[in-house]
C-alpha atoms as a PDB file:
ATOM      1  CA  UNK A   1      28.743  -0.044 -19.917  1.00  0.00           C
ATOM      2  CA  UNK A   2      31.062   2.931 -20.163  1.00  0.00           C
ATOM      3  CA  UNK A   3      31.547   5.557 -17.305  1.00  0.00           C
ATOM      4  CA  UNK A   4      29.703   8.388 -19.649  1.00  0.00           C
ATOM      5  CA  UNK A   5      26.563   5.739 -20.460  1.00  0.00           C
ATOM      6  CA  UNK A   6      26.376   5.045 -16.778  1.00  0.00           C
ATOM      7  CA  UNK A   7      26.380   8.744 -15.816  1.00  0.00           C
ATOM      8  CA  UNK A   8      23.497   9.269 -18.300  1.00  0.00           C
ATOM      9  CA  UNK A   9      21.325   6.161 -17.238  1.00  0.00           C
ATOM     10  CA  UNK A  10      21.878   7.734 -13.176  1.00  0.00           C
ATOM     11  CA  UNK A  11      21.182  10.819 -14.424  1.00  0.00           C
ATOM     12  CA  UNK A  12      18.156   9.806 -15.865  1.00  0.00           C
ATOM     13  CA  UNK A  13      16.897   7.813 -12.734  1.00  0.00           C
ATOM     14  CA  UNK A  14      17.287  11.044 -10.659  1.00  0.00           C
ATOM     15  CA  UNK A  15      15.107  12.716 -13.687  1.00  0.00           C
ATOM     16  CA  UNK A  16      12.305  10.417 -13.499  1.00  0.00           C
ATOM     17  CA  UNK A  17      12.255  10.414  -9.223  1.00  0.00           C
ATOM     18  CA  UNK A  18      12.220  14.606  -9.256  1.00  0.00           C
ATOM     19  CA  UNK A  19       9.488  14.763 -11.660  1.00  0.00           C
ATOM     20  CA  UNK A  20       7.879  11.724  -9.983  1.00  0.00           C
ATOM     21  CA  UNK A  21       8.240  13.342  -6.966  1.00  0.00           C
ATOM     22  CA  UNK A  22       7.096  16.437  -8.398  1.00  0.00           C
ATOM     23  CA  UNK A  23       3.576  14.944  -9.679  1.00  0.00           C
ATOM     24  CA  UNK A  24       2.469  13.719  -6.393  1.00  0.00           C
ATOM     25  CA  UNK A  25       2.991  16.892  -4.167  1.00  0.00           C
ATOM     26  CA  UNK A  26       1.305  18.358  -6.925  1.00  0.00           C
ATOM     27  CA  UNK A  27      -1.263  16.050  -6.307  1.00  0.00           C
ATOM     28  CA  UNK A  28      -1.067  16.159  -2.909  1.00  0.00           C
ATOM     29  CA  UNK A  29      -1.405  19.997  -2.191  1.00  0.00           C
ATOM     30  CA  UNK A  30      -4.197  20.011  -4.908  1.00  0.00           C
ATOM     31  CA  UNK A  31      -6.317  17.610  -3.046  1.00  0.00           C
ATOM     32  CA  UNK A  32      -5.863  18.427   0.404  1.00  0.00           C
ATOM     33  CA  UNK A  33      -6.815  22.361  -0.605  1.00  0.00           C
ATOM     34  CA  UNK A  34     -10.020  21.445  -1.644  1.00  0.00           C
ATOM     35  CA  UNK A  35     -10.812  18.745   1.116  1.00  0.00           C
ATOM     36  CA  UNK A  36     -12.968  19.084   4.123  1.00  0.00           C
ATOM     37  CA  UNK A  37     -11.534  16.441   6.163  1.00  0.00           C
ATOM     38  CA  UNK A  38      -8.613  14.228   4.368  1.00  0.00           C
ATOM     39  CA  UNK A  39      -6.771  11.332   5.658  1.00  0.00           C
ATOM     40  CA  UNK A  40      -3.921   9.083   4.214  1.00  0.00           C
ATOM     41  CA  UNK A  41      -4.318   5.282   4.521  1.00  0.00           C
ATOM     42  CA  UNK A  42      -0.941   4.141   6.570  1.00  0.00           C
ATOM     43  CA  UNK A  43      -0.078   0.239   6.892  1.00  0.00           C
ATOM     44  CA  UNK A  44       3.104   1.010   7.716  1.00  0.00           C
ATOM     45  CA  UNK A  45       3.890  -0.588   4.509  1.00  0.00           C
ATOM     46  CA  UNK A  46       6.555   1.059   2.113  1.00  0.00           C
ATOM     47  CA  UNK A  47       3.657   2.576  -0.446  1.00  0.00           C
ATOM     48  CA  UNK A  48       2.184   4.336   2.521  1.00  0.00           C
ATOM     49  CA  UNK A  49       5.328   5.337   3.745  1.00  0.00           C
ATOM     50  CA  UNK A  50       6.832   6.647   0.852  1.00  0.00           C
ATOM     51  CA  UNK A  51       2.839   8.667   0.622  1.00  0.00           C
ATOM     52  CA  UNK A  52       3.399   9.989   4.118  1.00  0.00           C
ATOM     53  CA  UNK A  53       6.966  11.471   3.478  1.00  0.00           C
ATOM     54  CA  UNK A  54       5.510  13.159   0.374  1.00  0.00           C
ATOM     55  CA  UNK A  55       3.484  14.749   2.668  1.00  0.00           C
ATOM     56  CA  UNK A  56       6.496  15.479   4.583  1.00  0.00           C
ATOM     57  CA  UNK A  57       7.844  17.581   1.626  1.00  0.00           C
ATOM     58  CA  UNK A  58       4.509  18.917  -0.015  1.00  0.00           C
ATOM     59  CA  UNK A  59       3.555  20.745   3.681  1.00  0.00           C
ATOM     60  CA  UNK A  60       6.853  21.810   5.087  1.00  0.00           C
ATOM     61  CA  UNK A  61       7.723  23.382   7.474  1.00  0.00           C
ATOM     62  CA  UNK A  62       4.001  23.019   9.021  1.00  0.00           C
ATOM     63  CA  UNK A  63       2.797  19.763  10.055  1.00  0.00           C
ATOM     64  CA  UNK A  64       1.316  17.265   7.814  1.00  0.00           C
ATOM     65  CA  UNK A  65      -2.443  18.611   7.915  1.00  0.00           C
ATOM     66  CA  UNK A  66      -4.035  14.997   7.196  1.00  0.00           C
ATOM     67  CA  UNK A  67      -5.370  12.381   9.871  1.00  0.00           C
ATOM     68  CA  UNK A  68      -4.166   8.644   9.585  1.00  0.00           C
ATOM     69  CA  UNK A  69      -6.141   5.232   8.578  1.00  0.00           C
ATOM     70  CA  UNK A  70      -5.341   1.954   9.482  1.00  0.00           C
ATOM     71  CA  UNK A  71      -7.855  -0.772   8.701  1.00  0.00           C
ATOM     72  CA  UNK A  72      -5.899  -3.462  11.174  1.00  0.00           C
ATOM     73  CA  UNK A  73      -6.862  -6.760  10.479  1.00  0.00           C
ATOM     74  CA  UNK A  74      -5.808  -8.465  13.465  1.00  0.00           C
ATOM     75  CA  UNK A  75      -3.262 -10.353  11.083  1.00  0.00           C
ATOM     76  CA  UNK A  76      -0.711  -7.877  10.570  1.00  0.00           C
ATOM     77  CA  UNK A  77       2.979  -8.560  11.421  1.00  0.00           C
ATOM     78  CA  UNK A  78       4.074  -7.327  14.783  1.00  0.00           C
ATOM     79  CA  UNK A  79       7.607  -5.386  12.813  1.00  0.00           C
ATOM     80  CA  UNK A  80       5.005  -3.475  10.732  1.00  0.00           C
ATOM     81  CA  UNK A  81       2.625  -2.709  13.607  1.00  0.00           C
ATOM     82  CA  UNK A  82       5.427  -1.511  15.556  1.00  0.00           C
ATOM     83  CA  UNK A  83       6.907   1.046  13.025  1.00  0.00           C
ATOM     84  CA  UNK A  84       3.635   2.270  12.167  1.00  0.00           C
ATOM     85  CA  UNK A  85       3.801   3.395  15.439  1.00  0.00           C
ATOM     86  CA  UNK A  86       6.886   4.577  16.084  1.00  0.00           C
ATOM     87  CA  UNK A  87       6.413   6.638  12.691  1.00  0.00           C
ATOM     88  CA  UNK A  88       3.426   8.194  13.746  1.00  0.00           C
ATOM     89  CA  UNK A  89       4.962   9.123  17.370  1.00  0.00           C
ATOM     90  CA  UNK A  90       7.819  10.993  15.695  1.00  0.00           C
ATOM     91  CA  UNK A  91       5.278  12.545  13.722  1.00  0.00           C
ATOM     92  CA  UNK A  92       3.226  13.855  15.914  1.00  0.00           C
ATOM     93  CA  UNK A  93       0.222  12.858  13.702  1.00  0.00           C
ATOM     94  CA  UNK A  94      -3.066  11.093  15.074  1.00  0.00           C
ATOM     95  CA  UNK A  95      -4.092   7.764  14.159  1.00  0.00           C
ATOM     96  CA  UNK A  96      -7.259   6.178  13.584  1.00  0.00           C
ATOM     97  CA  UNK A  97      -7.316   2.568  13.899  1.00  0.00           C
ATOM     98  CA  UNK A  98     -10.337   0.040  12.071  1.00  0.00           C
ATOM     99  CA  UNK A  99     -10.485  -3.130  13.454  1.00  0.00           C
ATOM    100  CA  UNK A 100     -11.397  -6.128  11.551  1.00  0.00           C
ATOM    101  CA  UNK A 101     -11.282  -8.044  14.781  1.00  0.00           C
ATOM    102  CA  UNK A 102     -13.678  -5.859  16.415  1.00  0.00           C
ATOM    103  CA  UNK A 103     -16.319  -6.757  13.877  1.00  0.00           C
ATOM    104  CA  UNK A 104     -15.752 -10.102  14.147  1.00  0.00           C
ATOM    105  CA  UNK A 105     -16.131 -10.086  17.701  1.00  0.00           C
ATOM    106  CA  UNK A 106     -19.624  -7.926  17.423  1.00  0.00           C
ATOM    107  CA  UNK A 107     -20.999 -10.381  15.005  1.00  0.00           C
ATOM    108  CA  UNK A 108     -21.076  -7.984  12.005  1.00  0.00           C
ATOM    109  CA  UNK A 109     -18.425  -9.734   9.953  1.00  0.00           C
ATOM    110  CA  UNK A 110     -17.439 -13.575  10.073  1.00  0.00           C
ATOM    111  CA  UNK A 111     -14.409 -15.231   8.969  1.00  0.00           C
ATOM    112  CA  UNK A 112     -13.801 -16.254   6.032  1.00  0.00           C
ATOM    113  CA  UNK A 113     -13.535 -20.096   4.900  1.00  0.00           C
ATOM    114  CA  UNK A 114      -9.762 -19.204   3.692  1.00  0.00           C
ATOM    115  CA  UNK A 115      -8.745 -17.443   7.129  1.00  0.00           C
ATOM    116  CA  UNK A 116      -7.597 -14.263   5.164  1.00  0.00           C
ATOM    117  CA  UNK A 117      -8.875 -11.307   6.156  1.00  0.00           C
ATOM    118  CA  UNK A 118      -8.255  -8.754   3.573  1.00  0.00           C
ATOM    119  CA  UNK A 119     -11.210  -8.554   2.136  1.00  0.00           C
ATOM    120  CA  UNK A 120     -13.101  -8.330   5.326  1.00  0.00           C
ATOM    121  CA  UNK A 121     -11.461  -4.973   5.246  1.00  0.00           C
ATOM    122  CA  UNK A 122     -14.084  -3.050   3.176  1.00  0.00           C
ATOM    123  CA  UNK A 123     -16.642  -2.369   5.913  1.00  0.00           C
ATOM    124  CA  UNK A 124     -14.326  -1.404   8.472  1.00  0.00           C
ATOM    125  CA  UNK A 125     -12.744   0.897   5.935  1.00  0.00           C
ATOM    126  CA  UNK A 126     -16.131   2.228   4.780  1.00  0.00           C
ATOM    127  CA  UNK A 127     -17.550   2.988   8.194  1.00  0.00           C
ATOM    128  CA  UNK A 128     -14.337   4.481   9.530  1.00  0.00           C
ATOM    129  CA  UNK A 129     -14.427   7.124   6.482  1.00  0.00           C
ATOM    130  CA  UNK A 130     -18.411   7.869   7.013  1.00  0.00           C
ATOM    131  CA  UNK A 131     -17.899   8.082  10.886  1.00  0.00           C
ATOM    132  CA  UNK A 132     -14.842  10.524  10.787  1.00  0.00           C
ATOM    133  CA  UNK A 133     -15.935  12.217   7.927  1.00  0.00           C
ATOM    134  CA  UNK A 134     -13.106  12.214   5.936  1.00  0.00           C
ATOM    135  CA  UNK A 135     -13.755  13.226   2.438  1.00  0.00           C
ATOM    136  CA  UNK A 136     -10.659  13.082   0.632  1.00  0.00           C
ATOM    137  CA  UNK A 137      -8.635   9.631   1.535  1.00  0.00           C
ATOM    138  CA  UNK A 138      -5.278   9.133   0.059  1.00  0.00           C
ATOM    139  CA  UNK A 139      -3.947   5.588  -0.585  1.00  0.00           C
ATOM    140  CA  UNK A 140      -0.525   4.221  -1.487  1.00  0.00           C
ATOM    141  CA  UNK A 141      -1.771   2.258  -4.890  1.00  0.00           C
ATOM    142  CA  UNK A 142       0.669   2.055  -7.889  1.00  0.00           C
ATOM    143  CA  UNK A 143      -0.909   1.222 -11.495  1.00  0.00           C
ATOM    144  CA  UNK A 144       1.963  -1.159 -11.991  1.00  0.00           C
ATOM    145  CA  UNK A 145       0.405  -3.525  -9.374  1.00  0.00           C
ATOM    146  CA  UNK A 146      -2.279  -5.143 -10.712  1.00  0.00           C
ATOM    147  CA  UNK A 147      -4.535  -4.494 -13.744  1.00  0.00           C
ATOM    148  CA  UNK A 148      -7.513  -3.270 -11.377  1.00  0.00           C
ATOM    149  CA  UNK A 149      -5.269  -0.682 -10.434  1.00  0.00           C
ATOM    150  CA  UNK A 150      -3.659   0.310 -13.761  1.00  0.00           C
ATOM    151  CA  UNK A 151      -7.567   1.505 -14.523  1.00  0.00           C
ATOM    152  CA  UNK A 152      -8.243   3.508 -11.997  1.00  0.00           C
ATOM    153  CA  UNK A 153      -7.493   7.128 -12.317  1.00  0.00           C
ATOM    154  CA  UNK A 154      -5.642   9.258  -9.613  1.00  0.00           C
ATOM    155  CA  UNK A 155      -8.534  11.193  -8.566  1.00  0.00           C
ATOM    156  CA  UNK A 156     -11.152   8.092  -8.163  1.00  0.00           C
ATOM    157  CA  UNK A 157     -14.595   8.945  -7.360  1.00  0.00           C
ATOM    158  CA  UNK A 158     -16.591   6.713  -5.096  1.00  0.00           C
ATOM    159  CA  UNK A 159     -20.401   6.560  -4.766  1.00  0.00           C
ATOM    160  CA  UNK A 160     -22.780   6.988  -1.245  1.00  0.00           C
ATOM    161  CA  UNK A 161     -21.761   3.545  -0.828  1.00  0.00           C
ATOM    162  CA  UNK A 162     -18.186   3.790  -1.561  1.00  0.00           C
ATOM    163  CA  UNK A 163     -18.382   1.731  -4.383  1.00  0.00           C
ATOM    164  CA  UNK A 164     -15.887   2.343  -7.655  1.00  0.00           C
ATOM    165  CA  UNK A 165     -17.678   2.534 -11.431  1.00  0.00           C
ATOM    166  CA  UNK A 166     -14.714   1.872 -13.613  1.00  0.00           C
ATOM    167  CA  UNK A 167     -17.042   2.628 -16.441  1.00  0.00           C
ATOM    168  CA  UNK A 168     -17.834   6.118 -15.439  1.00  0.00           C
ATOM    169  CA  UNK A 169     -13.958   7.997 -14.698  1.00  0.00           C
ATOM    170  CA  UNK A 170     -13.479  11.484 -14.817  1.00  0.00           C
ATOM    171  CA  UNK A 171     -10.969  12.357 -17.539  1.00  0.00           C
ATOM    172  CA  UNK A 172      -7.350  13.789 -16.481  1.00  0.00           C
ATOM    173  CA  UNK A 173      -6.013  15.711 -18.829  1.00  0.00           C
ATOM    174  CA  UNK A 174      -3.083  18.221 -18.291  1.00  0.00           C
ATOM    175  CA  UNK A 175      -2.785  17.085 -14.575  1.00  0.00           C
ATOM    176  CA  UNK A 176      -5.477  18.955 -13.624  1.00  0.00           C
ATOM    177  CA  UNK A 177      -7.695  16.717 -11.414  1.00  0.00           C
ATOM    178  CA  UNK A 178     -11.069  17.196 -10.451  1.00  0.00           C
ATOM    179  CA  UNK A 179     -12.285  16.228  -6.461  1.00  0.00           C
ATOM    180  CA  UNK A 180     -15.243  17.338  -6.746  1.00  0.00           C
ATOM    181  CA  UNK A 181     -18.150  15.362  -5.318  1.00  0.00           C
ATOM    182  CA  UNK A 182     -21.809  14.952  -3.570  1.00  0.00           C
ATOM    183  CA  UNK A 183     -23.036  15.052  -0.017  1.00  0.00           C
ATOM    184  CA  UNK A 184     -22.225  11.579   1.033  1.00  0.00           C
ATOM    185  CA  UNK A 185     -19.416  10.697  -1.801  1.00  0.00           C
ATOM    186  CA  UNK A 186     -15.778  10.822  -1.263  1.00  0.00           C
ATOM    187  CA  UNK A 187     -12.679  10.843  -3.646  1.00  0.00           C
ATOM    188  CA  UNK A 188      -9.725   8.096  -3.391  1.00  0.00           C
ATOM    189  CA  UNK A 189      -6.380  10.055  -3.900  1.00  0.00           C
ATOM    190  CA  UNK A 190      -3.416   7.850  -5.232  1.00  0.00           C
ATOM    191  CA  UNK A 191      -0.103  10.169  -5.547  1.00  0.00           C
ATOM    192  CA  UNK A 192       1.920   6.939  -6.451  1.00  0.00           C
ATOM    193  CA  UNK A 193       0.059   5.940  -9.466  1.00  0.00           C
ATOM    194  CA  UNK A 194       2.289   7.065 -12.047  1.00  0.00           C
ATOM    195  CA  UNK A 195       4.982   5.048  -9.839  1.00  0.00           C
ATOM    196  CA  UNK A 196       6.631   1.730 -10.211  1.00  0.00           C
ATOM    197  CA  UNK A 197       7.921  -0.641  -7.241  1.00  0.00           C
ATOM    198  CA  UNK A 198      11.328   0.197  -8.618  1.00  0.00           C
ATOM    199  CA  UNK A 199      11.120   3.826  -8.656  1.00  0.00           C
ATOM    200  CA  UNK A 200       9.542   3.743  -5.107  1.00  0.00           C
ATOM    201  CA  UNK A 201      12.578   1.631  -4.026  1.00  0.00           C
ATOM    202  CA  UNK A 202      14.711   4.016  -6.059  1.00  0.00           C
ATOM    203  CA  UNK A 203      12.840   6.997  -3.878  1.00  0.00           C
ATOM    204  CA  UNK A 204      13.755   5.121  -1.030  1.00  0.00           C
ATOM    205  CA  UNK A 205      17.289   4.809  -1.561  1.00  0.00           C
ATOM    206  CA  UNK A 206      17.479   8.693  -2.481  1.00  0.00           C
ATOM    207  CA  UNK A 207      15.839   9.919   0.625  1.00  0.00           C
ATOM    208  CA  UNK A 208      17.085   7.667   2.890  1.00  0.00           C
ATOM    209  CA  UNK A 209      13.340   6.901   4.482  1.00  0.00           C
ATOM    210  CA  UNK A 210      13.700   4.744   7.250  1.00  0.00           C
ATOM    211  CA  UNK A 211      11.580   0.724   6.079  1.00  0.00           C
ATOM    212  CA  UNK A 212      10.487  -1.945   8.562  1.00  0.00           C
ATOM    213  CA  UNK A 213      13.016  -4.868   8.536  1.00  0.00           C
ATOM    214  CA  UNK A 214      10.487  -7.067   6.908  1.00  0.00           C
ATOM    215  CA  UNK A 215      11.597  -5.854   3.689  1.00  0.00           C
ATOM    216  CA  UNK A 216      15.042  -6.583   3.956  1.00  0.00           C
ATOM    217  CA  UNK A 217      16.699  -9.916   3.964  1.00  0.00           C
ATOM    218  CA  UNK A 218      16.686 -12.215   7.295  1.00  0.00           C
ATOM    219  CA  UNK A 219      16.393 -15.824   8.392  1.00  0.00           C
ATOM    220  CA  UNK A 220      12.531 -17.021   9.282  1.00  0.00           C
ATOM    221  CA  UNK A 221      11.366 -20.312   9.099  1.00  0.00           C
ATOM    222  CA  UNK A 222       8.464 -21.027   6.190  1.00  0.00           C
ATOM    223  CA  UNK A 223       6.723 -23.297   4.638  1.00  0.00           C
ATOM    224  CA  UNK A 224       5.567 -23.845   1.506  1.00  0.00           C
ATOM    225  CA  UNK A 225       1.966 -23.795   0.422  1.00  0.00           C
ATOM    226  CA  UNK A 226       0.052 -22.782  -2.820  1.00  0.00           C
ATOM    227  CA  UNK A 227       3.372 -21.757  -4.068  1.00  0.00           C
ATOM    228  CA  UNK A 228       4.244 -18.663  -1.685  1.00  0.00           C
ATOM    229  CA  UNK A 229       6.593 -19.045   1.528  1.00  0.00           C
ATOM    230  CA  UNK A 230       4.469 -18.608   4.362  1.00  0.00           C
ATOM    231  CA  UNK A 231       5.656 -18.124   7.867  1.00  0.00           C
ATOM    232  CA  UNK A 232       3.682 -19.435  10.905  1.00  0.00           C
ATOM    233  CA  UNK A 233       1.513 -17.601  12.473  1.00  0.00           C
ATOM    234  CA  UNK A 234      -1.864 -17.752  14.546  1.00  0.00           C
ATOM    235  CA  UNK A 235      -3.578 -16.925  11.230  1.00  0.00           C
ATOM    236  CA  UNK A 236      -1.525 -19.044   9.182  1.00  0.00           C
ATOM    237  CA  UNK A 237      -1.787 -22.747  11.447  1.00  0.00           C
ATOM    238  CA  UNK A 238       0.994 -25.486  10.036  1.00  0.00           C
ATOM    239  CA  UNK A 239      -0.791 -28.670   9.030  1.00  0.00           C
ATOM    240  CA  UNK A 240       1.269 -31.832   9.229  1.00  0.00           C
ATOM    241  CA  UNK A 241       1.890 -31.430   5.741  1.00  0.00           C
ATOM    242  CA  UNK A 242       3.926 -28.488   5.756  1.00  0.00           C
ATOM    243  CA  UNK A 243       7.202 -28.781   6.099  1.00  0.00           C
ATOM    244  CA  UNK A 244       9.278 -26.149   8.019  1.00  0.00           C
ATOM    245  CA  UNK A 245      12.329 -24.647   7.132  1.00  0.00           C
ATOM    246  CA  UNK A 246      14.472 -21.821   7.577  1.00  0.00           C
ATOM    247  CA  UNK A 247      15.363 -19.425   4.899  1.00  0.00           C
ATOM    248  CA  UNK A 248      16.691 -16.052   4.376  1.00  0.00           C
ATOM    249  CA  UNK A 249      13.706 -14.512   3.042  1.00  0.00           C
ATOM    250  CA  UNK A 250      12.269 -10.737   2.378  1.00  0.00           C
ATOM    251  CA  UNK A 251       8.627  -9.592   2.028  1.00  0.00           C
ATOM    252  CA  UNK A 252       7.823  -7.854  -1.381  1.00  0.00           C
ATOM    253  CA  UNK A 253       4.524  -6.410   0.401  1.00  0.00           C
ATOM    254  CA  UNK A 254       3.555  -6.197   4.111  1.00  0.00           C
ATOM    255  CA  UNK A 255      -0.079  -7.243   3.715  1.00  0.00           C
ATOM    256  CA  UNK A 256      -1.972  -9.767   6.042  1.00  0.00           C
ATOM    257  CA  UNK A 257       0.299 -12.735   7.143  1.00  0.00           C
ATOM    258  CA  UNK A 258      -2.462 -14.895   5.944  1.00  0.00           C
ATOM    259  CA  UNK A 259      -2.091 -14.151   2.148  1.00  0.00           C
ATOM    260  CA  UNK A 260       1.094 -12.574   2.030  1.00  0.00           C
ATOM    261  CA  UNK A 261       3.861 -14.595   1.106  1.00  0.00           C
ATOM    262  CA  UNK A 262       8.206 -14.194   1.154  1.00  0.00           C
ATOM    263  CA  UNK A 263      10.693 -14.366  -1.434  1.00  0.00           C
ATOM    264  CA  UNK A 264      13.661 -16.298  -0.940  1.00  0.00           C
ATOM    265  CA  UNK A 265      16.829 -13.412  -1.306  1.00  0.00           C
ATOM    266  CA  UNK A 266      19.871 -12.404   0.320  1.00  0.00           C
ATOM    267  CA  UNK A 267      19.487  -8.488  -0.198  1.00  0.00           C
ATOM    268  CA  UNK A 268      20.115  -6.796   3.078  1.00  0.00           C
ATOM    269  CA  UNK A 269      20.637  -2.928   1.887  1.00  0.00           C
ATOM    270  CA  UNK A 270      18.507  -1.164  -0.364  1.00  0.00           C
ATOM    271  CA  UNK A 271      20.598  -0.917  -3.130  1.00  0.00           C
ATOM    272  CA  UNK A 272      20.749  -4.958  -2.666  1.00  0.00           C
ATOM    273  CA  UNK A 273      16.735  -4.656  -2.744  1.00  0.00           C
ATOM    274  CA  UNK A 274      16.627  -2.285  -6.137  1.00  0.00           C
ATOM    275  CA  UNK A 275      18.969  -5.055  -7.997  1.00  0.00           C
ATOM    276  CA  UNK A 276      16.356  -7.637  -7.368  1.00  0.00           C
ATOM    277  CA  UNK A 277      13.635  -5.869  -8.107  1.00  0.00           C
ATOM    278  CA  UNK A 278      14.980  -4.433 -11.698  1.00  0.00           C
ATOM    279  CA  UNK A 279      15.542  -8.185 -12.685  1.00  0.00           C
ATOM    280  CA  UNK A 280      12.260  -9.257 -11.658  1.00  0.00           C
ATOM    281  CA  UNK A 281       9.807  -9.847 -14.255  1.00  0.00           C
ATOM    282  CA  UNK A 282       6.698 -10.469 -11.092  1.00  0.00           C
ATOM    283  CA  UNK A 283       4.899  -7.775  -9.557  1.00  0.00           C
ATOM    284  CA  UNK A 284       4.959  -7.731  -5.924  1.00  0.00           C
ATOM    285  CA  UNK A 285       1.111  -8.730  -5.427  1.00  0.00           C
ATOM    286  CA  UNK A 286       1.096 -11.566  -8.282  1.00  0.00           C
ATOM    287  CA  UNK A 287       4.049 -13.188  -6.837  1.00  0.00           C
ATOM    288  CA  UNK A 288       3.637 -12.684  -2.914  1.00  0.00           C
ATOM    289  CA  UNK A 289      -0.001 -11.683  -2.509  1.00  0.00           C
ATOM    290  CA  UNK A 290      -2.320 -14.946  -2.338  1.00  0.00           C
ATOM    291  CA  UNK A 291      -6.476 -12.626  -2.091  1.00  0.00           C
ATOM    292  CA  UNK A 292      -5.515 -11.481  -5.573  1.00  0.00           C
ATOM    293  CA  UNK A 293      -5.479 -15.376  -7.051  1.00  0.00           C
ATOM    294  CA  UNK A 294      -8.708 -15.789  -5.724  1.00  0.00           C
ATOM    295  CA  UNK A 295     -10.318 -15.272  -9.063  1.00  0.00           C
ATOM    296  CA  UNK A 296      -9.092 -13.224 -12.109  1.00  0.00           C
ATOM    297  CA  UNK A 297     -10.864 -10.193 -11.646  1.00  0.00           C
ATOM    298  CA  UNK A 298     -10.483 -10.292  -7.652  1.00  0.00           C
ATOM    299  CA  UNK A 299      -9.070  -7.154  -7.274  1.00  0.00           C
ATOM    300  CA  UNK A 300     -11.517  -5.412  -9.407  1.00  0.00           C
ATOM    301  CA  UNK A 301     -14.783  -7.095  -7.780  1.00  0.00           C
ATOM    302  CA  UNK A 302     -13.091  -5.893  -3.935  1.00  0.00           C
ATOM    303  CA  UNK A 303     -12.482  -2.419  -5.849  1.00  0.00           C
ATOM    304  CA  UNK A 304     -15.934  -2.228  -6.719  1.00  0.00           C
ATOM    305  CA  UNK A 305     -16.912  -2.972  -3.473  1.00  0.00           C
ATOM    306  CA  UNK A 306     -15.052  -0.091  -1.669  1.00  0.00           C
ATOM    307  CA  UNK A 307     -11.636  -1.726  -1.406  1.00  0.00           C
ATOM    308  CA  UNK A 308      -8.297   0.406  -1.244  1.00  0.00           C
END
């Protein structure tokens, strides 16, 4: 590659992030000017992160004028949990927190045969945005991610019981998007959807937004099982079987520990991180992300359901 072609493909990356970028504060200020009460859902995971610094940007110099979600499993990873925090602290933002545990405890949810938790998410999720109100809730989901996702439009409509009709989608044409909606519905805001994992990563890099070290290369010991790395961890007990070892490893996705797998890599910066991901062929959830090989429409049937 010559100097001058390389200078054109850059140029072209940082063409693609500004108008990118560009899209989803549109999005953004669009949605949050016609809500009554929104709210962004923040894991702490890079999607939401990347979301939240949007926000940043689309609602400077005032403060970000949206509440925060968490539906916490009980399963999460202690790094995550921790920046979450520590990102909402420097913030200044409130957070709401939805316990999966605490329905589990009160009887209104029960584990699941599998251990994973993620789709025990939906009720916590659903009651959290009846009980607060919230009207407008923005997630972190990319189209690129899974084929249930690549239907859904940015401005997804969601019925008295939060369920998703992927048969009956408002069009979207011009980038005007409509949030309209009935006592009792609420809209599902995705500003990333037009995003891939490697222009998030690419994002990343650009703004210099601050990751939890999970994504980055470092030793851990896994195991192997069902064809994912999996580290051990009070939701994910070792059986005899499973054989130990340490590995430098990075996490893809941040999800539960009890579905969410590693990938075996070396990349400790994020240009090290972009490298892998433009040679990878995988997305993120099909090759770390064990609740979406439950069935081949999984996804779709927890999207239906009132899943993220």
């Amino acid at each position: 590659m010559t100097t001058d072609t390389a200078h054109a493909v850059t140029c072209a990356h940082v063409d693609t992030l500004a108008a990118l970028e560009a899209e989803a504060i549109h999005i953004l200020r669009e949605a949050v000017a016609t809500a009554r009460k929104p709210v962004i859902l923040f894991s702490g995971g890079k999607d939401s992160v990347v979301v939240l610094h949007l926000a940043t940007k689309a609602f400077w110099p005032a403060r970000v004028p949206v509440e925060l979600l968490h539906v916490d499993t009980g399963h999460n990873f202690d790094e995550v949990l921790a920046f979450r925090d520590a990102t909402v602290a420097r913030l200044g933002l409130r957070l709401q927190v939805a316990s999966v545990q605490s329905y589990i405890d009160d009887g209104h949810l029960r584990e699941r045969p599998d251990g994973t938790r993620n789709p025990l998410q939906t009720v916590p999720l659903l009651d959290a945005i009846t009980g607060h109100g919230y009207d407008v809730v923005f997630g972190g989901a990319r189209r690129d991610e899974e084929k249930a996702r690549a239907k859904e439009r940015v401005v997804s409509l969601r019925d008295e019981f939060g369920q998703w009709d992927p048969r009956n989608q408002r069009p979207e044409l011009w980038n005007l998007y409509n949030t309209r909606h009935l006592p009792g519905q609420h809209v599902r805001v995705f500003p990333l959807s037009n995003w891939t994992e490697l222009d998030v990563w690419r994002y990343v890099e650009r703004e210099d937004i601050e990751l939890p070290s999970l994504y980055f290369a470092h030793s851990r010991p896994v195991f192997e099982r069902d064809g994912m790395w999996l580290t051990p961890h009070p939701a994910v007990p070792v059986k005899e079987s499973d054989a130990v070892v340490t590995k430098s490893v990075r996490y893809r996705t941040v999800g539960d520990a009890s579905c969410t797998g590693a990938v075996e890599s070396d990349a400790t910066t994020v240009a090290e991180v972009i490298a892998e991901v433009a040679a990878t062929r995988i997305t993120e959830r099909g090759a770390t992300r064990a609740d979406d090989r439950l069935s081949e429409a999984a996804m779709e049937d927890r999207k239906k359901e009132g899943y993220f």
